[in-house]
C-alpha atoms as a PDB file:
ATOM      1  CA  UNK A   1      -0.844 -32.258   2.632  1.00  0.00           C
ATOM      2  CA  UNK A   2      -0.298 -31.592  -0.709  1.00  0.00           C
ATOM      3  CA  UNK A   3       1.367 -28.040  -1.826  1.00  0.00           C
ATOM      4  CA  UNK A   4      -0.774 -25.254  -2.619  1.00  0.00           C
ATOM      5  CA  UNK A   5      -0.756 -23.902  -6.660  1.00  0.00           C
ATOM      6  CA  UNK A   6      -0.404 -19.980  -6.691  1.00  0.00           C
ATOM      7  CA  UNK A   7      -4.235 -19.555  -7.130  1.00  0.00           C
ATOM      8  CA  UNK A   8      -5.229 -22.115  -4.484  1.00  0.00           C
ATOM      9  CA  UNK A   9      -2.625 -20.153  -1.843  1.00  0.00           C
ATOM     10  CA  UNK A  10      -4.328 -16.724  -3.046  1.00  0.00           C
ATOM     11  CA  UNK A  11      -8.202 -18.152  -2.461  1.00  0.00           C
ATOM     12  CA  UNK A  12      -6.859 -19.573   0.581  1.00  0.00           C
ATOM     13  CA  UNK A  13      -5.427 -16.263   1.662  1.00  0.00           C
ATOM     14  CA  UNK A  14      -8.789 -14.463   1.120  1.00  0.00           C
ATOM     15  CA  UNK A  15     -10.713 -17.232   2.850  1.00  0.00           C
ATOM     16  CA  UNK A  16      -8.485 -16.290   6.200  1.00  0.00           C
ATOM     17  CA  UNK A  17      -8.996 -12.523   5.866  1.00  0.00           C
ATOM     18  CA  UNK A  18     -12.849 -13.397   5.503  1.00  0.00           C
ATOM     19  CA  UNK A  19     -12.872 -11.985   1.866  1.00  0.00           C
ATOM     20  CA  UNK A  20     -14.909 -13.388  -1.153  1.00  0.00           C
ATOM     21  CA  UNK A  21     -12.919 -14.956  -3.604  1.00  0.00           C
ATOM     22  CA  UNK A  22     -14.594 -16.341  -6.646  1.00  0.00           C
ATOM     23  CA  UNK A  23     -14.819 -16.729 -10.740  1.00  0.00           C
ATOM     24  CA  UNK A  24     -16.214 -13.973 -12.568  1.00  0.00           C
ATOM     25  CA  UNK A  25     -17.996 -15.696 -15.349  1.00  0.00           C
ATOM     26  CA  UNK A  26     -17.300 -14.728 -18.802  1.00  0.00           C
ATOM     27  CA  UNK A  27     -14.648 -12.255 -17.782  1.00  0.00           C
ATOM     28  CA  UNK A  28     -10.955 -12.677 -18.464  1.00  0.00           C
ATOM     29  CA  UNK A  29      -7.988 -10.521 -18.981  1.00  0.00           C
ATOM     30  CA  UNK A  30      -5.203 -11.087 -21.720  1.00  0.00           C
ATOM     31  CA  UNK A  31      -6.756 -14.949 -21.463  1.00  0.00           C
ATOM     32  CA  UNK A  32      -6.524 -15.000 -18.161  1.00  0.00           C
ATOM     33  CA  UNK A  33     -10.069 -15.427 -15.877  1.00  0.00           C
ATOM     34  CA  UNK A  34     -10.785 -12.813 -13.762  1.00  0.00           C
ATOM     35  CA  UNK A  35     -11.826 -12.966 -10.088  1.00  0.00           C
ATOM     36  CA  UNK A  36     -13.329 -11.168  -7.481  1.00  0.00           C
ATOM     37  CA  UNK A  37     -10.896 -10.520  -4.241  1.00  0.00           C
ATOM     38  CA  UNK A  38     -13.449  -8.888  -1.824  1.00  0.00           C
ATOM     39  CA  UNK A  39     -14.227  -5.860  -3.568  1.00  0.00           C
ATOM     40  CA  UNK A  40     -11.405  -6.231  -6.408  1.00  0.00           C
ATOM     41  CA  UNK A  41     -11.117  -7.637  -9.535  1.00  0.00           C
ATOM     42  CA  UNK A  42      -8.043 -10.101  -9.815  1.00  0.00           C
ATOM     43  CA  UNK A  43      -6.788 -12.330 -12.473  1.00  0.00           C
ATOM     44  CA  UNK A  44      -4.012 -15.093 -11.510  1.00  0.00           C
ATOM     45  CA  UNK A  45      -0.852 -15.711 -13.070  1.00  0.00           C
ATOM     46  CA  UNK A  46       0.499 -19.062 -12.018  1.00  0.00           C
ATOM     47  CA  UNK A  47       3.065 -19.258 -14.964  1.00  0.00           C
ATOM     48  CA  UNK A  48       4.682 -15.935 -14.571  1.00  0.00           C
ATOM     49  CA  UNK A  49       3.815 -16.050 -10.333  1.00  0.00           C
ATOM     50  CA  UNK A  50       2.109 -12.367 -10.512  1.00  0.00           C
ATOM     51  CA  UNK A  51      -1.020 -10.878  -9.196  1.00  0.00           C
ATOM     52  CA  UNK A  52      -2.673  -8.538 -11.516  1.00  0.00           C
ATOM     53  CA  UNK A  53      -5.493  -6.132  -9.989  1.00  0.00           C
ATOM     54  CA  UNK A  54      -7.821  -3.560 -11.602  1.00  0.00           C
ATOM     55  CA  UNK A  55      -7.214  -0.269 -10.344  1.00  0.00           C
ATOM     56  CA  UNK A  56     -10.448   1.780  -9.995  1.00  0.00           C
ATOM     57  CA  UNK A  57      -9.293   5.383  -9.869  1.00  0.00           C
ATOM     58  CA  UNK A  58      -9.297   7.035 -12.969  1.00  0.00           C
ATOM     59  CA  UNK A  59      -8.962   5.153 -15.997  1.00  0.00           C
ATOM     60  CA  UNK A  60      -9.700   1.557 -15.126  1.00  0.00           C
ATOM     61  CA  UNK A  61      -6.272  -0.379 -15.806  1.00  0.00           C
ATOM     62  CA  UNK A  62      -4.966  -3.516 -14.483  1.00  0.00           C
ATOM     63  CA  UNK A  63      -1.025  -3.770 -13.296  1.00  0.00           C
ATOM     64  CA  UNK A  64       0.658  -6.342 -10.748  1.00  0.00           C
ATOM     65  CA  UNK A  65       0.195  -5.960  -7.236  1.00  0.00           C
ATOM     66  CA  UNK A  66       1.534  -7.833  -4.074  1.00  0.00           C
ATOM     67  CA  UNK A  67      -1.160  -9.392  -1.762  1.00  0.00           C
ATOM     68  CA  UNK A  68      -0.830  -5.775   1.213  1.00  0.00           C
ATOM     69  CA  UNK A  69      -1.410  -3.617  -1.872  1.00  0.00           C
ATOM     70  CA  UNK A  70      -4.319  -5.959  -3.213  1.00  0.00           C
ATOM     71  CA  UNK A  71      -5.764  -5.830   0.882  1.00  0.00           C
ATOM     72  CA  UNK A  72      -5.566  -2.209   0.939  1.00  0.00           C
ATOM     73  CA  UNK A  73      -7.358  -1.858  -2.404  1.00  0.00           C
ATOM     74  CA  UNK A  74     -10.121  -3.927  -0.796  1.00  0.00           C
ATOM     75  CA  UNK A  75      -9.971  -1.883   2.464  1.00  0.00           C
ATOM     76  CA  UNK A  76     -10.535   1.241   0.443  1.00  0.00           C
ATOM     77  CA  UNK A  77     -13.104  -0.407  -1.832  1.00  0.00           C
ATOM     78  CA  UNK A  78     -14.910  -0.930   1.306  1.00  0.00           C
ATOM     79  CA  UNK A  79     -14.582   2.232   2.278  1.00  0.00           C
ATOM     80  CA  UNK A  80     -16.690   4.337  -0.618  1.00  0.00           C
END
């Protein structure tokens, strides 16, 4: 089996937990497309190997997250 790229080991990720993972067309951040991660917006970057999520409270902003802090956004996202 071949290795996994860093996007293809995040959608598989989400695919275990149950979670929709998918293109948002027409969306993108600094170049970037933008995904949905359950009930969070993610964009993927393989060069650089981060995770950047939109954070919903407040001021919508995006900054790097690891894939517990990007579950427990979802969790709460769930939870409203």
């Amino acid at each position: 089996m071949a290795d996994l790229s860093f996007k293809e080991s995040i959608q598989a990720y989400a695919m275990e937990q149950g979670l929709l993972f998918m293109p948002r067309v027409g969306k993108f951040y600094n170049g970037m497309p933008v995904y949905e991660f359950g009930t969070v917006s993610i964009c993927i970057d393989s060069v650089k190997g981060l995770l950047y999520a939109q954070r919903q409270e407040g001021i919508k902003r995006w900054s790097a997250v690891t894939l517990t802090e990007l579950m427990e956004m979802d969790r709460k996202g769930r939870s409203c």
